[in-house]
PDB file of N, CA and C in Angstrom:
ATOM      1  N   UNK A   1       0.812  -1.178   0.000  1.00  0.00           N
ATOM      2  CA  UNK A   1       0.000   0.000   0.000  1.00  0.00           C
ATOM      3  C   UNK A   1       0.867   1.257   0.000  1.00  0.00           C
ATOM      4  N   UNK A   2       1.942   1.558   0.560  1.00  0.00           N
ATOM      5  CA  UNK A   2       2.669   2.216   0.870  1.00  0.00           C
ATOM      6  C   UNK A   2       3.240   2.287  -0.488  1.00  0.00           C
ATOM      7  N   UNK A   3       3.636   0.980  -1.082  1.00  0.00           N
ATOM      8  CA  UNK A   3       4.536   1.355  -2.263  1.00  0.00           C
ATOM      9  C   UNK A   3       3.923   2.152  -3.152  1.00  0.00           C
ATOM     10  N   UNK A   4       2.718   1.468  -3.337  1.00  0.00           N
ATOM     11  CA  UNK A   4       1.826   2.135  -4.314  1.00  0.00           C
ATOM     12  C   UNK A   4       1.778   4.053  -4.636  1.00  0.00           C
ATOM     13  N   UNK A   5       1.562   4.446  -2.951  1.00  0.00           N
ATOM     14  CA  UNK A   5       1.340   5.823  -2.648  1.00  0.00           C
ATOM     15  C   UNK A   5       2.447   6.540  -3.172  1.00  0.00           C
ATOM     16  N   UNK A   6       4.197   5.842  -3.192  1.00  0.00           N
ATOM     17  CA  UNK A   6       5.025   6.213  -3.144  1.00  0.00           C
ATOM     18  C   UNK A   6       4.926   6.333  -4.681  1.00  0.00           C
ATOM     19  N   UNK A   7       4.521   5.288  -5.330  1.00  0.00           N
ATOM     20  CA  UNK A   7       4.609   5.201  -7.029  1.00  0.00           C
ATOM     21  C   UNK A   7       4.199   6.238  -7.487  1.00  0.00           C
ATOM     22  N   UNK A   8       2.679   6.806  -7.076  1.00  0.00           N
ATOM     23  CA  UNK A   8       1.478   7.550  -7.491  1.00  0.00           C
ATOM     24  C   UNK A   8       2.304   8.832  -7.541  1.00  0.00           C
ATOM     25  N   UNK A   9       3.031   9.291  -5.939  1.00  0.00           N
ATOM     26  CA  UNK A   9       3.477  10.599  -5.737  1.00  0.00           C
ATOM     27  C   UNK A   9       4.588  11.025  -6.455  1.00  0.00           C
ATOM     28  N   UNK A  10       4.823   9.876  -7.018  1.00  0.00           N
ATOM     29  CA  UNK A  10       5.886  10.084  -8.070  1.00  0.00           C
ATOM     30  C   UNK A  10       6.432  10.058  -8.960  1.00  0.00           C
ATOM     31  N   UNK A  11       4.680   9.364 -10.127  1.00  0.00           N
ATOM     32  CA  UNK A  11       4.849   9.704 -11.148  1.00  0.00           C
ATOM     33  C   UNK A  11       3.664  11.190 -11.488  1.00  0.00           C
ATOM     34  N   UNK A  12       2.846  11.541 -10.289  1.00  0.00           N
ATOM     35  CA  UNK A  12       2.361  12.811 -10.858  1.00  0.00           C
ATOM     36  C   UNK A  12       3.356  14.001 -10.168  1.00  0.00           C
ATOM     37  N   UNK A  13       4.367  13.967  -9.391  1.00  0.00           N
ATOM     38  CA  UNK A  13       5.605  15.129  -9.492  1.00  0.00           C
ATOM     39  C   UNK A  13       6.037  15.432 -11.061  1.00  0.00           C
ATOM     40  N   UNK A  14       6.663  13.760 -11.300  1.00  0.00           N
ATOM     41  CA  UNK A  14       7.288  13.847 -12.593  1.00  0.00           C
ATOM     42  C   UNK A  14       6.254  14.537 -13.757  1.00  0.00           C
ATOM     43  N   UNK A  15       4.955  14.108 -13.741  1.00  0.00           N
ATOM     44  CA  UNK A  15       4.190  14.397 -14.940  1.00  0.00           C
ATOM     45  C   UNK A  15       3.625  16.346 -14.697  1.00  0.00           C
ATOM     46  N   UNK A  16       3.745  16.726 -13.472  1.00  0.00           N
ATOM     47  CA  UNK A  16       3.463  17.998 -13.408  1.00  0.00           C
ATOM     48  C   UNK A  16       4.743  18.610 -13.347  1.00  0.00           C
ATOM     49  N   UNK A  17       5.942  18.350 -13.246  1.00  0.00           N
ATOM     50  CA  UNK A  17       7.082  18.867 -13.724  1.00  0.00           C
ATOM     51  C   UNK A  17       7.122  19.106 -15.497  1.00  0.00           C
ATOM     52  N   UNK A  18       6.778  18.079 -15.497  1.00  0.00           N
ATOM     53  CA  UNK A  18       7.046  18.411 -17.466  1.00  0.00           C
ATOM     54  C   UNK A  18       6.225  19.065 -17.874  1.00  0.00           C
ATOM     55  N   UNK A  19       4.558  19.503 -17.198  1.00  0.00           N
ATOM     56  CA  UNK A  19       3.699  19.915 -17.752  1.00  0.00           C
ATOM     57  C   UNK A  19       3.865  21.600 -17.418  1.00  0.00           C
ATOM     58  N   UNK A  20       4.622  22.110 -16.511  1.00  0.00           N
ATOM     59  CA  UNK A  20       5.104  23.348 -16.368  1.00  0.00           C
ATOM     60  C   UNK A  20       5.964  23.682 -17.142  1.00  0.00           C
ATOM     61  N   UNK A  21       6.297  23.001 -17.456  1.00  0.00           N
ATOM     62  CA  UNK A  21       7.554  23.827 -18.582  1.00  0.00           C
ATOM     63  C   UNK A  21       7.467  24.645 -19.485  1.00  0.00           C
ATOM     64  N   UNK A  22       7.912  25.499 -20.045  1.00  0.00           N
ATOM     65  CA  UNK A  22       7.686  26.554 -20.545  1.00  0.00           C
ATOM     66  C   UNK A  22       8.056  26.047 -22.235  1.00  0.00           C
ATOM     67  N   UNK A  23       6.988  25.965 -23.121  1.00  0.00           N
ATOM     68  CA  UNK A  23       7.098  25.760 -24.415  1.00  0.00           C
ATOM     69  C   UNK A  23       8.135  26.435 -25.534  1.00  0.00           C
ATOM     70  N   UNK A  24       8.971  26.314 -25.815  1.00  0.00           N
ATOM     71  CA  UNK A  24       9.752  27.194 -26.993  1.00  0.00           C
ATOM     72  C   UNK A  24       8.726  27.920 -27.690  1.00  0.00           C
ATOM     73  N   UNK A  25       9.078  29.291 -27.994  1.00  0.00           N
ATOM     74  CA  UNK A  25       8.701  30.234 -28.450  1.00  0.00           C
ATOM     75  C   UNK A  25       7.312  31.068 -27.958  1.00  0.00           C
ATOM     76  N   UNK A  26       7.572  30.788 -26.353  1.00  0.00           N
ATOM     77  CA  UNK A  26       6.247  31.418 -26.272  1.00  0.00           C
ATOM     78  C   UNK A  26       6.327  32.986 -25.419  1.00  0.00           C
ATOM     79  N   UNK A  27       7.592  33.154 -24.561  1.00  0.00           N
ATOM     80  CA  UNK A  27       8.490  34.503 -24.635  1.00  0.00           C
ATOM     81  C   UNK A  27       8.538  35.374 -25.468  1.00  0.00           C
ATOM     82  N   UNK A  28       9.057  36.617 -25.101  1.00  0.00           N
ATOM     83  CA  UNK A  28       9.120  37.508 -26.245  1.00  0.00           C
ATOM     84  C   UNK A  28      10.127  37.539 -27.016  1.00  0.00           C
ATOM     85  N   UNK A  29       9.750  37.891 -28.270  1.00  0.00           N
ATOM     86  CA  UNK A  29      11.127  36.896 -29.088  1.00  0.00           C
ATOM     87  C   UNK A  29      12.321  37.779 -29.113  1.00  0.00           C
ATOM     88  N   UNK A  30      13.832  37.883 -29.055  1.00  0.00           N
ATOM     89  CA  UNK A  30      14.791  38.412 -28.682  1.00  0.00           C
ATOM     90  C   UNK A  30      15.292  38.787 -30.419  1.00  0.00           C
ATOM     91  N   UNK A  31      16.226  39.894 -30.307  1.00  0.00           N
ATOM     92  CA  UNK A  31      16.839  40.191 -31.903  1.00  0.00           C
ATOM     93  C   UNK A  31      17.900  39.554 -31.911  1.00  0.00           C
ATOM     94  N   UNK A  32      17.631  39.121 -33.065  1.00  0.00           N
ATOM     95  CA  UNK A  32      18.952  38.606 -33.927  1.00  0.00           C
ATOM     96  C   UNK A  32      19.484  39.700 -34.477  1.00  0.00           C
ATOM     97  N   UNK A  33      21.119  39.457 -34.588  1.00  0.00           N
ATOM     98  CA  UNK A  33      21.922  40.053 -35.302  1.00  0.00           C
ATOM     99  C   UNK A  33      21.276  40.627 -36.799  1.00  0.00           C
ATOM    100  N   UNK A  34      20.948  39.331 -37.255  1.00  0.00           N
ATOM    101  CA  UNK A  34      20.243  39.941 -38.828  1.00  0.00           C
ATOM    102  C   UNK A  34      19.162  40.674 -38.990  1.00  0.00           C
ATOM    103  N   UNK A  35      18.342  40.471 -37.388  1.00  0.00           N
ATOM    104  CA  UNK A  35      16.622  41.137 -37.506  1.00  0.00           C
ATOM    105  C   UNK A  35      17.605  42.622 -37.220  1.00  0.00           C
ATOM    106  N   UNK A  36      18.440  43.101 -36.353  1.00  0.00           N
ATOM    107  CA  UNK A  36      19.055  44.415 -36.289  1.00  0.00           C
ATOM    108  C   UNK A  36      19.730  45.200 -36.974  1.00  0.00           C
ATOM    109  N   UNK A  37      20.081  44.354 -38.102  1.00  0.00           N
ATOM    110  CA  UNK A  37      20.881  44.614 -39.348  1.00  0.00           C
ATOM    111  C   UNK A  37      19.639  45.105 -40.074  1.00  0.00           C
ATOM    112  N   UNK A  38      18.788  44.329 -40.534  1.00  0.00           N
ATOM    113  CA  UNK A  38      17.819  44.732 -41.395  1.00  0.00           C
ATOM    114  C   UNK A  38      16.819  45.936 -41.114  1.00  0.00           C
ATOM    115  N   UNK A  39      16.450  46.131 -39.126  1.00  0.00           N
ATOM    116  CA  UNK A  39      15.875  47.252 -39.016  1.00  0.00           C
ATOM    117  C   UNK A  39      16.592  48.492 -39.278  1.00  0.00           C
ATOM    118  N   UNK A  40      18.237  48.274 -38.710  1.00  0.00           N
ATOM    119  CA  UNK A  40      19.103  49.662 -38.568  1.00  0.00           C
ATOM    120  C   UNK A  40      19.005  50.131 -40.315  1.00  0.00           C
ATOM    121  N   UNK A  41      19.120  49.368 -41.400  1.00  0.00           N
ATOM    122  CA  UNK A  41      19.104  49.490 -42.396  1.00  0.00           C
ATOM    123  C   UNK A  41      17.888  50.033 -42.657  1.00  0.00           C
ATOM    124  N   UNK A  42      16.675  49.828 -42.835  1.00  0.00           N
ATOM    125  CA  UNK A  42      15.504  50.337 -42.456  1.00  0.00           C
ATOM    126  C   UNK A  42      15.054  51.939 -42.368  1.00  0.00           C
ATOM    127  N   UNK A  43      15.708  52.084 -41.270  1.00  0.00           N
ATOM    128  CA  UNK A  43      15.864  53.486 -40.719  1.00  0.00           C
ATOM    129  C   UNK A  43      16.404  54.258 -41.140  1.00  0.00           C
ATOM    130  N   UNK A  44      17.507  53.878 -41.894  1.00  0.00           N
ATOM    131  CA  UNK A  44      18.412  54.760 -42.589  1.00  0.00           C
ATOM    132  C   UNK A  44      18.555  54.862 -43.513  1.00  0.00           C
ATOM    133  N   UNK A  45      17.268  54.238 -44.293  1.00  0.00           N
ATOM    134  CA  UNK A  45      17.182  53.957 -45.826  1.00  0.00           C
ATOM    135  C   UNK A  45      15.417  55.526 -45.459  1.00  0.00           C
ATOM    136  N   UNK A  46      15.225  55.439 -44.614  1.00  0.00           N
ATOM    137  CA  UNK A  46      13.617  56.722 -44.239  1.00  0.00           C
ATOM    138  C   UNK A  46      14.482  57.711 -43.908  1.00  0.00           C
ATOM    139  N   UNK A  47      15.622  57.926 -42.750  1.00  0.00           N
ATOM    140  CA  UNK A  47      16.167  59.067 -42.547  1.00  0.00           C
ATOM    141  C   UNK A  47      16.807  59.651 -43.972  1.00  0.00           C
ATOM    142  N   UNK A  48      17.344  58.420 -44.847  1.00  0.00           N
ATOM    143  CA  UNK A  48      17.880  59.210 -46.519  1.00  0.00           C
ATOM    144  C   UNK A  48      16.611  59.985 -47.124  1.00  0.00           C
ATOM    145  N   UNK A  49      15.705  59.082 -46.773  1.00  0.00           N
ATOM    146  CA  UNK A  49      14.559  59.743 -47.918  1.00  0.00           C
ATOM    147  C   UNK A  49      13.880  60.873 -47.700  1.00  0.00           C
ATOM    148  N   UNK A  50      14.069  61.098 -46.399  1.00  0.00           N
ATOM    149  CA  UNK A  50      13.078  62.337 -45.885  1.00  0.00           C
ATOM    150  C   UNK A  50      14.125  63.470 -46.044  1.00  0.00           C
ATOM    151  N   UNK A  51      15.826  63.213 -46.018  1.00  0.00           N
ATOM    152  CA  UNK A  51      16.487  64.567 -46.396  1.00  0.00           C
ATOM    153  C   UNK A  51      16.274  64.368 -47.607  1.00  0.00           C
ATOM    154  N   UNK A  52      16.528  63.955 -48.169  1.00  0.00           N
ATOM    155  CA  UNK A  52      16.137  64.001 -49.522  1.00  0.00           C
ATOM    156  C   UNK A  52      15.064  64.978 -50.136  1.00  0.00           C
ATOM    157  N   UNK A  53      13.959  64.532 -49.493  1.00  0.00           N
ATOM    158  CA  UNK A  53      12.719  65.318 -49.454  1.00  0.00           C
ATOM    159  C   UNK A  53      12.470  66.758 -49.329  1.00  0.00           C
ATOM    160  N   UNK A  54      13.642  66.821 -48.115  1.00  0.00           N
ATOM    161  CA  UNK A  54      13.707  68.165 -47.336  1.00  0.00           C
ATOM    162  C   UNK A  54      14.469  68.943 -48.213  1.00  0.00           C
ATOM    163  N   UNK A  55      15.455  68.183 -49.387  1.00  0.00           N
ATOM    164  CA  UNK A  55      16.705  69.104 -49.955  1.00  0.00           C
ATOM    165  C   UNK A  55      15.668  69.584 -51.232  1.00  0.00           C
ATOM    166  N   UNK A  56      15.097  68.911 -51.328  1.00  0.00           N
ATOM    167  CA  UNK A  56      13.996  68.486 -52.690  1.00  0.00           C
ATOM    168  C   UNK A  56      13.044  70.224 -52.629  1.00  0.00           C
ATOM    169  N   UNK A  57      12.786  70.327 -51.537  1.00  0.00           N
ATOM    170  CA  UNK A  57      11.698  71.201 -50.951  1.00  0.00           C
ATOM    171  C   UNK A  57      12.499  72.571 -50.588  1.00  0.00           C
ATOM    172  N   UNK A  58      13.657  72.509 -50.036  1.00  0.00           N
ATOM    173  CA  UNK A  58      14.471  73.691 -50.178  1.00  0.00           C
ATOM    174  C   UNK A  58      14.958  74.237 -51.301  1.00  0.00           C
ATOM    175  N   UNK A  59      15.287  73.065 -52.184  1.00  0.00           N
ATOM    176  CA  UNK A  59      15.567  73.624 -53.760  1.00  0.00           C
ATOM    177  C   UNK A  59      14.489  74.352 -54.464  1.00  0.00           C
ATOM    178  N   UNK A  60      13.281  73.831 -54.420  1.00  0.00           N
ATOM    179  CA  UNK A  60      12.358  74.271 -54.898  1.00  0.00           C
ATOM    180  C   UNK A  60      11.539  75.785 -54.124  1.00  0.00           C
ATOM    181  N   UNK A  61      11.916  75.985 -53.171  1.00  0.00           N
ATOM    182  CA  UNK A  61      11.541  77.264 -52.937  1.00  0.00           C
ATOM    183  C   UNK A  61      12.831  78.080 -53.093  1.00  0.00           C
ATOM    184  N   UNK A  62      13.837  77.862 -53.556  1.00  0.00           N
ATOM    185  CA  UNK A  62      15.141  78.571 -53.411  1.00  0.00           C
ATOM    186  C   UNK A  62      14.710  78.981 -54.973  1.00  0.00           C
ATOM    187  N   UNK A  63      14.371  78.297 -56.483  1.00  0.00           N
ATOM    188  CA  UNK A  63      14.060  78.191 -57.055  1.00  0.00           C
ATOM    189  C   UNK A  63      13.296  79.062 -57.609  1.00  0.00           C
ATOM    190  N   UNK A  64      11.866  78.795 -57.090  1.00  0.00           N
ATOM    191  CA  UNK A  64      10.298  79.533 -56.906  1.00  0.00           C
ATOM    192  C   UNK A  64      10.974  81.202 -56.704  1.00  0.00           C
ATOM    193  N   UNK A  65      12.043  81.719 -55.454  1.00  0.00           N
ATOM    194  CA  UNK A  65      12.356  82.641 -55.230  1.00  0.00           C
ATOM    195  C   UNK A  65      12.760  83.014 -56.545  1.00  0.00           C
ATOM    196  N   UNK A  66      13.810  82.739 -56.793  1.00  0.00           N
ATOM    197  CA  UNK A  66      14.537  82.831 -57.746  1.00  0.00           C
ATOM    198  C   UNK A  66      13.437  83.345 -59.063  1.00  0.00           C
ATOM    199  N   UNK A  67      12.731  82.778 -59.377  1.00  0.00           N
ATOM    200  CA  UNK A  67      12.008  82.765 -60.718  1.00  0.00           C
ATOM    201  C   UNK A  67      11.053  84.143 -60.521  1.00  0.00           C
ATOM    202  N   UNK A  68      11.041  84.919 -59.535  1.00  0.00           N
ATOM    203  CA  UNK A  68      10.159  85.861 -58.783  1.00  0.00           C
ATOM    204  C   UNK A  68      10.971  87.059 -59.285  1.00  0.00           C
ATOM    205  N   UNK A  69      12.079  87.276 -59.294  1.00  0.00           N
ATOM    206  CA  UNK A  69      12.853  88.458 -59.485  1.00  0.00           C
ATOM    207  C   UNK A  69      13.004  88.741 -60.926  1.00  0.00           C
ATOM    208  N   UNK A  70      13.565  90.118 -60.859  1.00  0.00           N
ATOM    209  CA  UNK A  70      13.220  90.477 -62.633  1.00  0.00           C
ATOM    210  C   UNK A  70      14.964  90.181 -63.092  1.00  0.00           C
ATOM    211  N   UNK A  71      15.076  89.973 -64.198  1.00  0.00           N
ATOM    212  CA  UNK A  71      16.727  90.174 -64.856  1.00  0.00           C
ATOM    213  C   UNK A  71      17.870  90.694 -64.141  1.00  0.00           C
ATOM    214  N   UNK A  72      17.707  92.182 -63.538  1.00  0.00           N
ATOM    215  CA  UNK A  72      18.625  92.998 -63.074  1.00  0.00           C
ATOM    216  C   UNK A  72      18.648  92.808 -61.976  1.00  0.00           C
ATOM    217  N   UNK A  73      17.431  91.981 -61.010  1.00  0.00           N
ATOM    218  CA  UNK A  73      17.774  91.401 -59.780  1.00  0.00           C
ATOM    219  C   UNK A  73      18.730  90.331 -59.668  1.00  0.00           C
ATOM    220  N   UNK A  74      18.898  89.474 -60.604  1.00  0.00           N
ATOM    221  CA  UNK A  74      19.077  88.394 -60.222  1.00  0.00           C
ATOM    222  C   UNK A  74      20.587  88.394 -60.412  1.00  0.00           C
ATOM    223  N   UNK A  75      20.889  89.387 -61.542  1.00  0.00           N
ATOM    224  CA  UNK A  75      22.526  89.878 -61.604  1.00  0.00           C
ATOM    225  C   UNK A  75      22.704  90.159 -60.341  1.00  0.00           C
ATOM    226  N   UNK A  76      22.478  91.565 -59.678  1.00  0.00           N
ATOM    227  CA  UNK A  76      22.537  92.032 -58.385  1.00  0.00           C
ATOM    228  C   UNK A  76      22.881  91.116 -57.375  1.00  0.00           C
ATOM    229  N   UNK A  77      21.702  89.883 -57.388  1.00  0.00           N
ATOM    230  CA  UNK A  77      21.936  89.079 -56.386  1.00  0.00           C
ATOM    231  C   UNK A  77      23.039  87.940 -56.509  1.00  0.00           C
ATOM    232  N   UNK A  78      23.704  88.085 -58.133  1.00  0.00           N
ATOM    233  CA  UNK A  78      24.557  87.128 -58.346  1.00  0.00           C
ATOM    234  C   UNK A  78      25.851  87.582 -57.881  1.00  0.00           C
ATOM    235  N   UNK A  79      25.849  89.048 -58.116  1.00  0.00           N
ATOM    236  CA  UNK A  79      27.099  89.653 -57.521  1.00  0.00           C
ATOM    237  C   UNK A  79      27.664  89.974 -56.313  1.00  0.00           C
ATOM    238  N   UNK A  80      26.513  90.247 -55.659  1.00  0.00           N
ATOM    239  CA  UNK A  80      26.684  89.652 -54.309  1.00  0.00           C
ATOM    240  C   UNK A  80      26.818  88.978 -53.335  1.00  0.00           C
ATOM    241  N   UNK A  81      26.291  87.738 -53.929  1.00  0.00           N
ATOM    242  CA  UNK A  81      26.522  86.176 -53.534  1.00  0.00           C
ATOM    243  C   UNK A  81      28.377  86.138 -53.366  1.00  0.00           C
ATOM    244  N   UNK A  82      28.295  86.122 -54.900  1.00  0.00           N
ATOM    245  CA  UNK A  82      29.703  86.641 -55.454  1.00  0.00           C
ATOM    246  C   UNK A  82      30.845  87.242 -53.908  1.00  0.00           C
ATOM    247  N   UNK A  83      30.684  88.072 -54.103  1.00  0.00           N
ATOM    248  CA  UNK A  83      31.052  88.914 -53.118  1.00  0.00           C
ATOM    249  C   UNK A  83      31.473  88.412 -51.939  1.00  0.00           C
ATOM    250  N   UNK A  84      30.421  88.165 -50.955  1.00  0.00           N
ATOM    251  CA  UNK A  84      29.912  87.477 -50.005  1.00  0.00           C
ATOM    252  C   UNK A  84      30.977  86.251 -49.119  1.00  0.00           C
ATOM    253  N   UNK A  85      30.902  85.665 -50.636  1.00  0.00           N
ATOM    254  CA  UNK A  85      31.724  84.132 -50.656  1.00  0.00           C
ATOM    255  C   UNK A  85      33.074  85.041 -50.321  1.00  0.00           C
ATOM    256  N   UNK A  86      33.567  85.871 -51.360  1.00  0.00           N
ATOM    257  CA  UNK A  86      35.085  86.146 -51.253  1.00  0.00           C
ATOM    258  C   UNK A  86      35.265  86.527 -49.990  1.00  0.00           C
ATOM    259  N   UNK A  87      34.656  87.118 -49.737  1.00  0.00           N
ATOM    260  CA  UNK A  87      34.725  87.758 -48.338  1.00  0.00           C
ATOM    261  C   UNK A  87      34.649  86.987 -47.057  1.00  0.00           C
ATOM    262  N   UNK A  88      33.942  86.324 -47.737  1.00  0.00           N
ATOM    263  CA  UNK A  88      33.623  85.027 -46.215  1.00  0.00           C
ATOM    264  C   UNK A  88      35.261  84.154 -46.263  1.00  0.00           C
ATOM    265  N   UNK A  89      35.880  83.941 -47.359  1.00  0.00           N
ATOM    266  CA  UNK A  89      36.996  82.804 -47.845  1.00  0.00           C
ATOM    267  C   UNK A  89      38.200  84.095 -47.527  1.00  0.00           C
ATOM    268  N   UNK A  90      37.975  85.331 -47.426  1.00  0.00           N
ATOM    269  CA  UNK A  90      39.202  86.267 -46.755  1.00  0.00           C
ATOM    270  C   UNK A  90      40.209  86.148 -48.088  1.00  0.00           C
ATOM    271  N   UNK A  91      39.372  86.801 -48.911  1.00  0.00           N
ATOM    272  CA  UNK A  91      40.200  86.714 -50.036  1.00  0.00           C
ATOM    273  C   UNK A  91      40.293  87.862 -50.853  1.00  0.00           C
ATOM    274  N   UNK A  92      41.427  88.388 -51.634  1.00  0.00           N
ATOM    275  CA  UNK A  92      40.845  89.797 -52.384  1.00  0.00           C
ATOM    276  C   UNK A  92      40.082  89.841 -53.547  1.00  0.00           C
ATOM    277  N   UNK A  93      39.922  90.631 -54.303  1.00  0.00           N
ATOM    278  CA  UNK A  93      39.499  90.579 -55.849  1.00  0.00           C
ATOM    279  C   UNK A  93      40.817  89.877 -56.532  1.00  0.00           C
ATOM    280  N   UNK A  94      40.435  90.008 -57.892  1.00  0.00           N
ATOM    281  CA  UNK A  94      41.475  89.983 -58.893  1.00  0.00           C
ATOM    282  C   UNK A  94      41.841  90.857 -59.280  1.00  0.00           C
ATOM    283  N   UNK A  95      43.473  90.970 -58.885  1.00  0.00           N
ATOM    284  CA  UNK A  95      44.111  92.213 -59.379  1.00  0.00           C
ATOM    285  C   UNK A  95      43.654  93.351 -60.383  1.00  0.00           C
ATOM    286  N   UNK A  96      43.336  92.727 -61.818  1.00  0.00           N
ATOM    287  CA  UNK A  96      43.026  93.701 -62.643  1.00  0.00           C
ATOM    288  C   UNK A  96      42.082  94.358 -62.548  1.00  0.00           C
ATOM    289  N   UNK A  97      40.592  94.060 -61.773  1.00  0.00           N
ATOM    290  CA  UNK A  97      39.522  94.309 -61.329  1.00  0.00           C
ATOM    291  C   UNK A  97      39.926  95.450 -60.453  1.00  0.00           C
ATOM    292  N   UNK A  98      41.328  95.500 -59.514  1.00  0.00           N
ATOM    293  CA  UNK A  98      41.141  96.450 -58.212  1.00  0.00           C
ATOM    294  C   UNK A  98      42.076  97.358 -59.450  1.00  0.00           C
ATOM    295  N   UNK A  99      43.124  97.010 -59.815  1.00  0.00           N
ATOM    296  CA  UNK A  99      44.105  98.070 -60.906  1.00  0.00           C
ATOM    297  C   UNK A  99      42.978  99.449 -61.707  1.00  0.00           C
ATOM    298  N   UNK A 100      41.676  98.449 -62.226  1.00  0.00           N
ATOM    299  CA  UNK A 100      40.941  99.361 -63.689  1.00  0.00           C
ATOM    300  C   UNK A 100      40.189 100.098 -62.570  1.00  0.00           C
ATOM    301  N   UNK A 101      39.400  99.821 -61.385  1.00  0.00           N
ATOM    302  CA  UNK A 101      38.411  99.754 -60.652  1.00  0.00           C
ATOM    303  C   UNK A 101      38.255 101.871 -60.689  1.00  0.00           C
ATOM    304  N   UNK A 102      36.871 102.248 -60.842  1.00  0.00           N
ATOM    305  CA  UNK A 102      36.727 103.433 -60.950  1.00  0.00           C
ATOM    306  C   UNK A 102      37.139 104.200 -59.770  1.00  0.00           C
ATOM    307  N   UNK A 103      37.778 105.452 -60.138  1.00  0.00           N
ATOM    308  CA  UNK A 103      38.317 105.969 -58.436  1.00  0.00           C
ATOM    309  C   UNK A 103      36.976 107.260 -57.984  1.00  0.00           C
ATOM    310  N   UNK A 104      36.783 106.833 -56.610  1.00  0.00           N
ATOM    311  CA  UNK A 104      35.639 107.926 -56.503  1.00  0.00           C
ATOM    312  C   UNK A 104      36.478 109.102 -56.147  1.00  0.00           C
TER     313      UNK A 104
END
């Protein structure tokens, strides 16, 4: 009788041990190297596209401006650009430009 009890208690330990166990794949699933490869790629294939977008959209109102001004503006504003740059790069004219240059 005894043995019996001993049998019973110990094959339903064993059978509720295995029945707790936790099934493969039922956790939250962890990244792989390649699933992180493929998102980081992902991201940086949307962060290209949206500057893109953004350069797309600055050109086009730089543009739009542009197409707004009459002839003699746009010289004006070319020469000054002009300018601008040299000045920003700490640089002089070209000699012959300062040599002819009208004297006030």
């Amino acid at each position: 009788m005894l043995c019996r009890h001993i049998i019973i208690v110990f094959l339903l330990s064993v059978f509720s041990l295995q029945a707790s166990a936790q099934e493969k794949g039922t956790g939250p699933k962890t990244n792989t190297i390649k699933m992180e490869l493929k998102s980081n790629r992902r991201i940086r294939m949307e962060k290209r596209e949206l500057r893109r977008k953004e350069r797309a959209e600055r050109k086009a109102i730089k543009a739009y401006h542009k197409r707004l001004q009459t002839k003699t503006v746009r010289k004006r504003m070319k020469k000054s650009r002009k300018s601008a740059t040299r000045y920003n790069n700490n640089s002089r004219e070209f000699f012959l430009v300062r040599w002819f240059r009208k004297k006030k």
